[in-house]
Protein backbone atom coordinates (compact mmCIF):
# COMPACT_ATOMS: atom_id res chain seq x y z
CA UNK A 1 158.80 113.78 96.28
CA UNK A 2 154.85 114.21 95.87
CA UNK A 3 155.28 117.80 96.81
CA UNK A 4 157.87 118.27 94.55
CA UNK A 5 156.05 116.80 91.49
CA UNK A 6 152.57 118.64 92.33
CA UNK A 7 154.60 121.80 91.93
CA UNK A 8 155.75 120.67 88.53
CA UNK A 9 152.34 119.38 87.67
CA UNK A 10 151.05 122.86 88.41
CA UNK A 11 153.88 124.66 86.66
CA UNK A 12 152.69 122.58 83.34
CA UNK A 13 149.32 123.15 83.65
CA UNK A 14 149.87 126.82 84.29
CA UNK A 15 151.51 126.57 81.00
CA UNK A 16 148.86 125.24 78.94
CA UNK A 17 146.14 127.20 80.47
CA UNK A 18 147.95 130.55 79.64
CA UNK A 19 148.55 129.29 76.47
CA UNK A 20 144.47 129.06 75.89
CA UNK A 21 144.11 132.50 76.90
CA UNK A 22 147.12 133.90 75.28
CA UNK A 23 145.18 132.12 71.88
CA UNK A 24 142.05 133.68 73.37
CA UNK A 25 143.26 137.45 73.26
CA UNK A 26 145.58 137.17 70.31
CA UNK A 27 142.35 136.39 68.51
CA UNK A 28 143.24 132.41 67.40
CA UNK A 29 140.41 131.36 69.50
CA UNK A 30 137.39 133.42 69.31
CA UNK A 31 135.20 133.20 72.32
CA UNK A 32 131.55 133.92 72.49
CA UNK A 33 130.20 137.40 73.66
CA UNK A 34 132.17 140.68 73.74
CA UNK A 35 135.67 140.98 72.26
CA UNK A 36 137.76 141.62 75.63
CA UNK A 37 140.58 143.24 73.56
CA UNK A 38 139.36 145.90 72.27
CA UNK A 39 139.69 148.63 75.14
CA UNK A 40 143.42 147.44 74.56
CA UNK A 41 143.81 148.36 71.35
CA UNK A 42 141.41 151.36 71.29
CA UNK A 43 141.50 153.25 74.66
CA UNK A 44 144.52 151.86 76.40
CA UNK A 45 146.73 152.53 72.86
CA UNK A 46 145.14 155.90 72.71
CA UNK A 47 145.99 156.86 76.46
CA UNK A 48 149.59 155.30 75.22
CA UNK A 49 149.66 158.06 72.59
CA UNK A 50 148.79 160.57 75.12
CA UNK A 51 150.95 159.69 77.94
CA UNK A 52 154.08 159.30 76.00
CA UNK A 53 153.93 162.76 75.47
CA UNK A 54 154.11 163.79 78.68
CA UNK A 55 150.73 164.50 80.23
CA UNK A 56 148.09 163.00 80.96
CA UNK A 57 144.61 162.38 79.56
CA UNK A 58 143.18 164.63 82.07
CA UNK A 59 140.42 165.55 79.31
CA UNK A 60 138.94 162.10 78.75
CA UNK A 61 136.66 161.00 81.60
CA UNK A 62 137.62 157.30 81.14
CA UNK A 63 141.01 158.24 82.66
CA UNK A 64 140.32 156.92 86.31
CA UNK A 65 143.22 155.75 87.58
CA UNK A 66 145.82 157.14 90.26
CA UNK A 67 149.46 158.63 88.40
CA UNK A 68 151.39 155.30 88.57
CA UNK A 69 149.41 153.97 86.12
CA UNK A 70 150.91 155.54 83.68
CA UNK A 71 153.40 152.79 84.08
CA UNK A 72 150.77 149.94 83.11
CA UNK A 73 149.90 151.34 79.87
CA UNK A 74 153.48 152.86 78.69
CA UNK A 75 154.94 149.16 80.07
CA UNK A 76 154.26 147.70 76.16
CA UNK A 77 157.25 150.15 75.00
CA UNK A 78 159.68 147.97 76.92
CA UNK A 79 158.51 145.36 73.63
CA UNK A 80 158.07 147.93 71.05
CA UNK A 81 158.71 145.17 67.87
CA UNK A 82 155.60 143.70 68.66
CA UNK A 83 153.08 146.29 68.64
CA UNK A 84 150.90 147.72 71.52
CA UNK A 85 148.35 145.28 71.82
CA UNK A 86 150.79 141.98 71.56
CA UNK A 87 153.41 143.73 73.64
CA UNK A 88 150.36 144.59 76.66
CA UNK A 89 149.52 140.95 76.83
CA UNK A 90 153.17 139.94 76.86
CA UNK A 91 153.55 141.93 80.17
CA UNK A 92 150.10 140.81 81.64
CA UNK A 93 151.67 136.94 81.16
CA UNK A 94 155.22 137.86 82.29
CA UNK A 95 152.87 139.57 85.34
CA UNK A 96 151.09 136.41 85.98
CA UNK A 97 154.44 134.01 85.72
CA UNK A 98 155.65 136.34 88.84
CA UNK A 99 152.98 135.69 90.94
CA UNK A 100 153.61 132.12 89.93
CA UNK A 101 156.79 132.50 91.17
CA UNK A 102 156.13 133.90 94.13
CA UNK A 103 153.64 131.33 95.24
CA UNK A 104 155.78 128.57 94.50
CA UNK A 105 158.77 129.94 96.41
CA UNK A 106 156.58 130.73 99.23
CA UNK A 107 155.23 127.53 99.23
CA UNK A 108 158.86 125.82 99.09
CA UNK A 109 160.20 122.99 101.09
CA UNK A 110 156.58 122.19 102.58
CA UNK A 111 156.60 125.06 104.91
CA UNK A 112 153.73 126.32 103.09
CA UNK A 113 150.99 125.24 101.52
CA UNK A 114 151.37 124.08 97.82
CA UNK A 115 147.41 124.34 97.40
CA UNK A 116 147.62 128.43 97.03
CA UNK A 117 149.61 127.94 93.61
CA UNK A 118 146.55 125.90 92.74
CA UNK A 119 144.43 128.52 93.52
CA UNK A 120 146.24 130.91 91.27
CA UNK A 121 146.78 128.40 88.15
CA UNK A 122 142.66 127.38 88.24
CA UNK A 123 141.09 130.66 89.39
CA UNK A 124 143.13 132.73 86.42
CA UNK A 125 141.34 130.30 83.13
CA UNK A 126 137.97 130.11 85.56
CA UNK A 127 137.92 134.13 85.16
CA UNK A 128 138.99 134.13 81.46
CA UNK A 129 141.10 136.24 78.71
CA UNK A 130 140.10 139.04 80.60
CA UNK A 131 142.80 138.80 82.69
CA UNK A 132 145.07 139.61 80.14
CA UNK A 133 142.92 142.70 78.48
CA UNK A 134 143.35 144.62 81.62
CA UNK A 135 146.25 145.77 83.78
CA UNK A 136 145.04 144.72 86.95
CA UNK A 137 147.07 141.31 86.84
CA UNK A 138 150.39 144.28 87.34
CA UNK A 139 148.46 145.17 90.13
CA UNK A 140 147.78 142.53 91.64
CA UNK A 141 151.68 140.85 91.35
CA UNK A 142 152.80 144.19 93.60
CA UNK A 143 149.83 143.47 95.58
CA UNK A 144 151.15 139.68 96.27
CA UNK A 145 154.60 140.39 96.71
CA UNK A 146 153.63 143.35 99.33
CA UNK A 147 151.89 140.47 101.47
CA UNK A 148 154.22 137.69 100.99
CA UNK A 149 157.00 140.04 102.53
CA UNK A 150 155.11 141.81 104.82
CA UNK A 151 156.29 139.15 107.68
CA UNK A 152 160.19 139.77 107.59
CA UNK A 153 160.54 142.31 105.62
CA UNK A 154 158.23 145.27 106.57
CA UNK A 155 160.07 148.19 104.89
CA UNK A 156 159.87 146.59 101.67
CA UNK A 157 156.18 145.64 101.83
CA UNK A 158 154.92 149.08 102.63
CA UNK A 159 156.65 150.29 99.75
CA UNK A 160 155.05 147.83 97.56
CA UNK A 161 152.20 148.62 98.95
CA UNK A 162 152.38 152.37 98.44
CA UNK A 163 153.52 152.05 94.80
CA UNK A 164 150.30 149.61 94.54
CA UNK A 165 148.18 151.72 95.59
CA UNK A 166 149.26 154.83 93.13
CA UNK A 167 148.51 151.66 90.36
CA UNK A 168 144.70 151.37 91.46
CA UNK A 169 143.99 152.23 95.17
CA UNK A 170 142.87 148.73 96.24
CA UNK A 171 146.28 147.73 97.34
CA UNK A 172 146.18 150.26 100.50
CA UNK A 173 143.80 148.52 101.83
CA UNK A 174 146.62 146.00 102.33
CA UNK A 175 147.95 147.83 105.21
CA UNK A 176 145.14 147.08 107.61
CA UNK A 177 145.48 143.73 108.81
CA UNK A 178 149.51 144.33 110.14
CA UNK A 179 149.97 143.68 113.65
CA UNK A 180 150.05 146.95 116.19
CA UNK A 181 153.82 148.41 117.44
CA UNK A 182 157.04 148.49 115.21
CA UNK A 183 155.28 146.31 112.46
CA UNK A 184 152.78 148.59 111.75
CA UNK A 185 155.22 151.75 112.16
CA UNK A 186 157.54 150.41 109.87
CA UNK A 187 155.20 148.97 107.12
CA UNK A 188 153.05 151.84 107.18
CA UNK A 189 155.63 154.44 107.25
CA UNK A 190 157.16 152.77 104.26
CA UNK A 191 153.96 153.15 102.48
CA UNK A 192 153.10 156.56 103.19
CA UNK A 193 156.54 157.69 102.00
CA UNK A 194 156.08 156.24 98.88
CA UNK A 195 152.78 157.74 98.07
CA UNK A 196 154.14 160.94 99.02
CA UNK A 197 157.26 160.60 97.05
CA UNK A 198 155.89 159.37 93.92
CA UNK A 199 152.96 161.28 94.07
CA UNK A 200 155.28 164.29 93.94
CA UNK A 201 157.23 163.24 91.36
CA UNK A 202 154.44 162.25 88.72
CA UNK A 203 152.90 165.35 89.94
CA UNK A 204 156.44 167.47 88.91
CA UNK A 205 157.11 165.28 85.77
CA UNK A 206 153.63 165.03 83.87
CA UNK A 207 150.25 167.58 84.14
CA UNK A 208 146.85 166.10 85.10
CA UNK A 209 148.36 163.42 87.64
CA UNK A 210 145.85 163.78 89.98
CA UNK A 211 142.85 164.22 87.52
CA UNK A 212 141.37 160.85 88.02
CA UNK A 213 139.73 162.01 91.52
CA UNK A 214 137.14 163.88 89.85
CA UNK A 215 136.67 161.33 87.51
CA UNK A 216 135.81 158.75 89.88
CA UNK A 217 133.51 160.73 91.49
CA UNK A 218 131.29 161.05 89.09
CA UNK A 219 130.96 157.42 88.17
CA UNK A 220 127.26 156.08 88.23
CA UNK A 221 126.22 152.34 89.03
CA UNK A 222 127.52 150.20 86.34
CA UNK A 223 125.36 147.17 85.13
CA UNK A 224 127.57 144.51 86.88
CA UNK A 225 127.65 145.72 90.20
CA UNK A 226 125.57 144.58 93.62
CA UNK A 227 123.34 148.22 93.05
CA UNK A 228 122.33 147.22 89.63
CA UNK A 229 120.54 144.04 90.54
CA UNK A 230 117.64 146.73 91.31
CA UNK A 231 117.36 148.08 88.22
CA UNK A 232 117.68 144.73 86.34
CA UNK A 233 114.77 143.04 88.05
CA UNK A 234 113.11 146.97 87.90
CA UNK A 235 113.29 146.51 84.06
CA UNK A 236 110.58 143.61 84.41
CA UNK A 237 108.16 145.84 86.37
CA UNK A 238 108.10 148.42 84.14
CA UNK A 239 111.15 150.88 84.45
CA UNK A 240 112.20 152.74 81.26
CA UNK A 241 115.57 153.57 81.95
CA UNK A 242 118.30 152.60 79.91
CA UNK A 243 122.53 151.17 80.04
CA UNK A 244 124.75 153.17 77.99
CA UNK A 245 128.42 153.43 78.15
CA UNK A 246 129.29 156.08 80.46
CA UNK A 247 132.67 157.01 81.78
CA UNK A 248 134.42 153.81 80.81
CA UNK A 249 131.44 151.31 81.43
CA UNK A 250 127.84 150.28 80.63
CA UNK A 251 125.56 152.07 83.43
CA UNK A 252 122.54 152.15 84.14
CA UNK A 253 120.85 155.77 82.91
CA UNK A 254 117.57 156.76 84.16
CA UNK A 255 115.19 157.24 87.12
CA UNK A 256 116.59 156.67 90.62
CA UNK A 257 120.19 155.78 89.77
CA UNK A 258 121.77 158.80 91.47
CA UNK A 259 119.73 157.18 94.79
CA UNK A 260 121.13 153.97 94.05
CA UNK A 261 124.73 155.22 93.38
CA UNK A 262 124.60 157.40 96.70
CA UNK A 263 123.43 153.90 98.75
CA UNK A 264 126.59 152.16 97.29
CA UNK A 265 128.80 154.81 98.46
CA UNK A 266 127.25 154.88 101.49
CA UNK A 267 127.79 151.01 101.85
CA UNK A 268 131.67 151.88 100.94
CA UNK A 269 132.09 153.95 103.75
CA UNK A 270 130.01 151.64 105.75
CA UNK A 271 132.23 149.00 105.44
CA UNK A 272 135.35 150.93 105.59
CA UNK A 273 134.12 152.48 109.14
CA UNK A 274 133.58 148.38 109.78
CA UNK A 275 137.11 147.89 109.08
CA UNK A 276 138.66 150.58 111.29
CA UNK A 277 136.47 149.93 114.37
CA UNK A 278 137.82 146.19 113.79
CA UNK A 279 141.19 147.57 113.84
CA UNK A 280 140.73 149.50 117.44
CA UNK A 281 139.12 146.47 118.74
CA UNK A 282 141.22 143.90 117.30
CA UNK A 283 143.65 142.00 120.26
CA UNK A 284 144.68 138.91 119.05
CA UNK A 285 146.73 138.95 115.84
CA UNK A 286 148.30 135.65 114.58
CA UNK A 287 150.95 134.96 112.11
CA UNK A 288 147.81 134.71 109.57
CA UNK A 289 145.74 138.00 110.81
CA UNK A 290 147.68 140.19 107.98
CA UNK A 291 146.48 138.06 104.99
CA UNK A 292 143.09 137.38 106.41
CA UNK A 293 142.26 141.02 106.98
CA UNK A 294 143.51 142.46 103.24
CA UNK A 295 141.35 139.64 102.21
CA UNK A 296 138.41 140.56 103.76
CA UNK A 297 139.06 144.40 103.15
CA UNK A 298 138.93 143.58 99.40
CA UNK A 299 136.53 141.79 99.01
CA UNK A 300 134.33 144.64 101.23
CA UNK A 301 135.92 147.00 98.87
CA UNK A 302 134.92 144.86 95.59
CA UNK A 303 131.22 143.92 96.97
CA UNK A 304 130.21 147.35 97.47
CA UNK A 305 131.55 149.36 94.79
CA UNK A 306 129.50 151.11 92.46
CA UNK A 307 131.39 149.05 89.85
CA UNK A 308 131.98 145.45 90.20
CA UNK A 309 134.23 144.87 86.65
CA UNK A 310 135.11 141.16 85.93
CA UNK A 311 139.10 142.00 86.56
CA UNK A 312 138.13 143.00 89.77
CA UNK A 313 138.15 139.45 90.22
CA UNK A 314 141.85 139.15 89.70
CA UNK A 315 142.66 140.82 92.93
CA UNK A 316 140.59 138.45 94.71
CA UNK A 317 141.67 135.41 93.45
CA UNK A 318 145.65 136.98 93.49
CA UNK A 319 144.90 136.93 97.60
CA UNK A 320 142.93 134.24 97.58
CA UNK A 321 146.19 131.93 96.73
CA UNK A 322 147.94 134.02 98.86
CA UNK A 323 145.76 132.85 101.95
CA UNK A 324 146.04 129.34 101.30
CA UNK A 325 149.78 129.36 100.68
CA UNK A 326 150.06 130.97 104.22
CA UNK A 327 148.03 128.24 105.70
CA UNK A 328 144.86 131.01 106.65
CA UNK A 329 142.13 128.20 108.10
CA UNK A 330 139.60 130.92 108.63
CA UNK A 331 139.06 131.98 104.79
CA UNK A 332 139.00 128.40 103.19
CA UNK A 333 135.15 128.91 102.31
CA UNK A 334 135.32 132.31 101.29
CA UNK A 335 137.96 131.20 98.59
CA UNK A 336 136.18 128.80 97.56
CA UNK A 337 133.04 130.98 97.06
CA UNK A 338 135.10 133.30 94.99
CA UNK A 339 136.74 130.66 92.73
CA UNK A 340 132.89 129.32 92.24
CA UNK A 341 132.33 133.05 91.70
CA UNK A 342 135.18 132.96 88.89
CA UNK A 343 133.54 131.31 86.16
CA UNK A 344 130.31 132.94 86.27
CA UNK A 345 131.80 136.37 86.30
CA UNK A 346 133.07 134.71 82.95
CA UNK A 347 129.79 133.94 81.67
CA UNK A 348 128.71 137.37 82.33
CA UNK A 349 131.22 138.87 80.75
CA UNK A 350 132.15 138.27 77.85
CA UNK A 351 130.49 135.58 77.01
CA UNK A 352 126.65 136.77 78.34
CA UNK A 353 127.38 140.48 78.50
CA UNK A 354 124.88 141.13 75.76
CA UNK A 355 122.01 139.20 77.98
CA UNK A 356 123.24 141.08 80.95
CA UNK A 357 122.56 144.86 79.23
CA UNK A 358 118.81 143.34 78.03
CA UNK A 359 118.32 141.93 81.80
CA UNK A 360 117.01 139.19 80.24
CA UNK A 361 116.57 136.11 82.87
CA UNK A 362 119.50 134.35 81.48
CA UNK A 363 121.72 137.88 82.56
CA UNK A 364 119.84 138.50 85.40
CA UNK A 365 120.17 134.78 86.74
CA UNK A 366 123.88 134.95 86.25
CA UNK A 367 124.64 138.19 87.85
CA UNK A 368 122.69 137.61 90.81
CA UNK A 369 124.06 134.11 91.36
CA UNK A 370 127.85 135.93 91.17
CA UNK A 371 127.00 138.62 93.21
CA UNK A 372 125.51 136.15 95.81
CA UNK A 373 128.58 133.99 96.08
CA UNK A 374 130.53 137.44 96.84
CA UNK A 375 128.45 138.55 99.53
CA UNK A 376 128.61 135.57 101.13
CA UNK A 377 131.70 135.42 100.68
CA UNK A 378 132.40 138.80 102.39
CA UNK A 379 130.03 137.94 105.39
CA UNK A 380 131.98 135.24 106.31
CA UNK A 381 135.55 136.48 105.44
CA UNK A 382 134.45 139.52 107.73
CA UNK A 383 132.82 137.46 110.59
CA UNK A 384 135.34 135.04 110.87
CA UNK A 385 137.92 137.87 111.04
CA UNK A 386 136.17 139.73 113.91
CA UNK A 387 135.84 136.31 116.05
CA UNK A 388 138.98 135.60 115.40
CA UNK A 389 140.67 138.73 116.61
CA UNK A 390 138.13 140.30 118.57
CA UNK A 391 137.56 138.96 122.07
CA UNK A 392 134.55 138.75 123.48
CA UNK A 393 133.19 140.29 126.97
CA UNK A 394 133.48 137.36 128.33
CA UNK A 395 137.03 136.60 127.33
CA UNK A 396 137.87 140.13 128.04
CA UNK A 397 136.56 140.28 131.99
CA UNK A 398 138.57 136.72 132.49
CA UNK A 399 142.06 138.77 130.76
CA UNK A 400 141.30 141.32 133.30
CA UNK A 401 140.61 138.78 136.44
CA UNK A 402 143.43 136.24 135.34
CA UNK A 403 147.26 137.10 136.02
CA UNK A 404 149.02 137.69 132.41
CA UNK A 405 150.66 134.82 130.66
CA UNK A 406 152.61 133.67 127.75
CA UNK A 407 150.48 134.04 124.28
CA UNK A 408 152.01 132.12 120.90
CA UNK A 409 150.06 134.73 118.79
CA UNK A 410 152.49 137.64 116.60
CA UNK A 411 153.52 140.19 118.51
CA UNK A 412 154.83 143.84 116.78
């Protein structure tokens, strides 16, 4: 009974939260700062216009994003009476009442925990309207329902995974925490299948699929990520360079930035060679392991990027709830760090952006408190992983002296 009328408490509050942000983006509401719908109604409608002829905008540089999604920004045509912009934000809120969804079924008949829907209906408002303005809430949905069956039903969660990851990439990363033998075989096969089929097929059906790869690579370090914090506090010692809008986002323009942007990718592959020596060493997978590594593995991902945008968020919080409905003891502080980490990224965009771009104190302050909570976040999402699942020498020389017995951990 107390179960069953949290989950109704949290299905009402969900309600009237999305309601504030639905007012928030439609413009009834206006919030302080920048206006988070207008790359909506000004780039995403004019990819819309592009992609609906049948190509796509492999001339404008802002155009980062692998084939499938094309999907994302053509979705509003499945509302066409109510305009692009309206129509987008309809499908961002029918994306968020599926991961709803999903969380509460998941978390049905007390099997689960109830506290993950929680996690979803606060961290979404904590983050903003921004949620809404962007397509990553899509991704994210795929990205839940990917983990949620990757337990029983492998097949399907690879493919989910693979069609996530020709959305925005992130989603592959998905695919590292599932345990070794048929599990893997299965959900990874499923996954590389997809990407190979639908690759193919966007590839056949529209030109410029695959033009996004050079994009990306020449993106520079953008205002709000971990790289930028030098330049902000190099601003008050007496560096002239400048943020501009470049490629999609405000970046920092100037003296030293291509030294700065190299060190970021060089963190990137840092922590993705982190990840795969984890893998190889990794022995002891529970029933959790899955959803505590694609945790961790994101939040790597999102921490060292050259680009840390405020939707970015969204994935992390989308996983977040996912680890708590699965019962995951070992990540409790890290979520928490990121839903701390929620409203500030908030306050420094929209609401502060301006303050941010002058790297003012107030700005400064902000960003470096929000970037903080995320690398802690990551060092002890990634630590607790490796202890975890990693035995020690110790524990590994008594394996090898003691005779074999039963283990309660997954097998696969």
């Amino acid at each position: 009974m107390v179960a069953g009328t949290g989950l109704r408490l949290s299905i009402a509050v969900w309600a009237v939260t999305r309601a504030v942000l639905l007012m928030c983006v439609f413009r009834v509401w206006d919030m302080p700062g920048s206006d988070v719908s207008v790359d909506i109604e000004v780039i995403y409608q004019g990819w819309y216009g592009v992609l609906s002829t049948g190509i796509y905008p492999y001339d404008d540089v802002t155009w980062q994003y692998p084939p499938a999604a094309a999907l994302a920004v053509l979705s509003p045509a499945l509302l066409p009476f109510l305009g692009y912009a309206p129509a987008f934000f309809t499908v961002c809120l029918a994306a968020d009442a599926a991961i709803m969804g999903m969380l509460l079924y998941a978390a049905r008949g007390g099997r689960r925990s109830p506290l993950g829907v929680w996690v979803w209906v606060a961290g979404v408002p904590l983050l903003g309207p921004i949620v809404y303005a962007r397509y990553d809430v899509m991704v994210t949905a795929v990205a839940v329902a990917a983990l949620l069956a990757s337990r029983r039903r492998t097949r399907l969660s690879g493919a989910l995974t693979g069609f996530g990851a020709l959305l925005k990439v992130w989603p592959v990363l998905l695919l590292i925490g599932t345990p070794r033998g048929r599990r893997t075989r299965s959900t990874w096969g499923a996954a590389l299948l997809t990407v190979a089929v639908l690759t193919m097929l966007f590839t056949a059906a529209m030109p410029g699929a695959l033009a996004f790869l050079t994009f990306q690579r020449d993106r520079g370090t953008e205002v709000e990520s971990l790289g930028s914090l030098v330049f902000h506090l190099a601003r008050h010692f007496g560096w002239h360079g400048k943020a501009r809008l470049n490629y999609g986002s405000v970046e920092f323009l100037g003296r030293h930035v291509h030294a700065v942007s190299a060190l970021a990718l060089l963190l990137s592959v840092l922590a993705f060679a982190w990840l795969l020596v984890w893998r190889v060493r990794a022995r002891r997978f529970t029933a959790t392991t899955p959803y505590d590594a694609a945790f961790a593995a994101v939040l790597l991902f999102t921490t060292t990027s050259r680009v840390i945008s405020p939707q970015y968020m969204v994935w992390l919080i989308g996983l977040a709830a996912v680890c708590v409905t699965m019962r995951t003891p070992r990540q409790q502080l890290p979520v928490l760090l990121v839903l701390i980490a929620a409203p500030l990224t908030q306050l420094e965009f929209p609401i502060w952006f301006s303050h941010v771009v002058a790297s003012d104190k107030l700005g400064v302050a902000t960003l470096t408190l929000r970037n903080a909570l995320l690398v802690t976040a990551t060092v002890i999402s990634c630590r607790r992983l490796w202890r975890e699942t990693v035995p020690s020498r110790r524990a590994s020389a008594t394996e090898e002296t003691d005779p074999p017995r039963e283990s309660a951990l997954v097998r696969g």
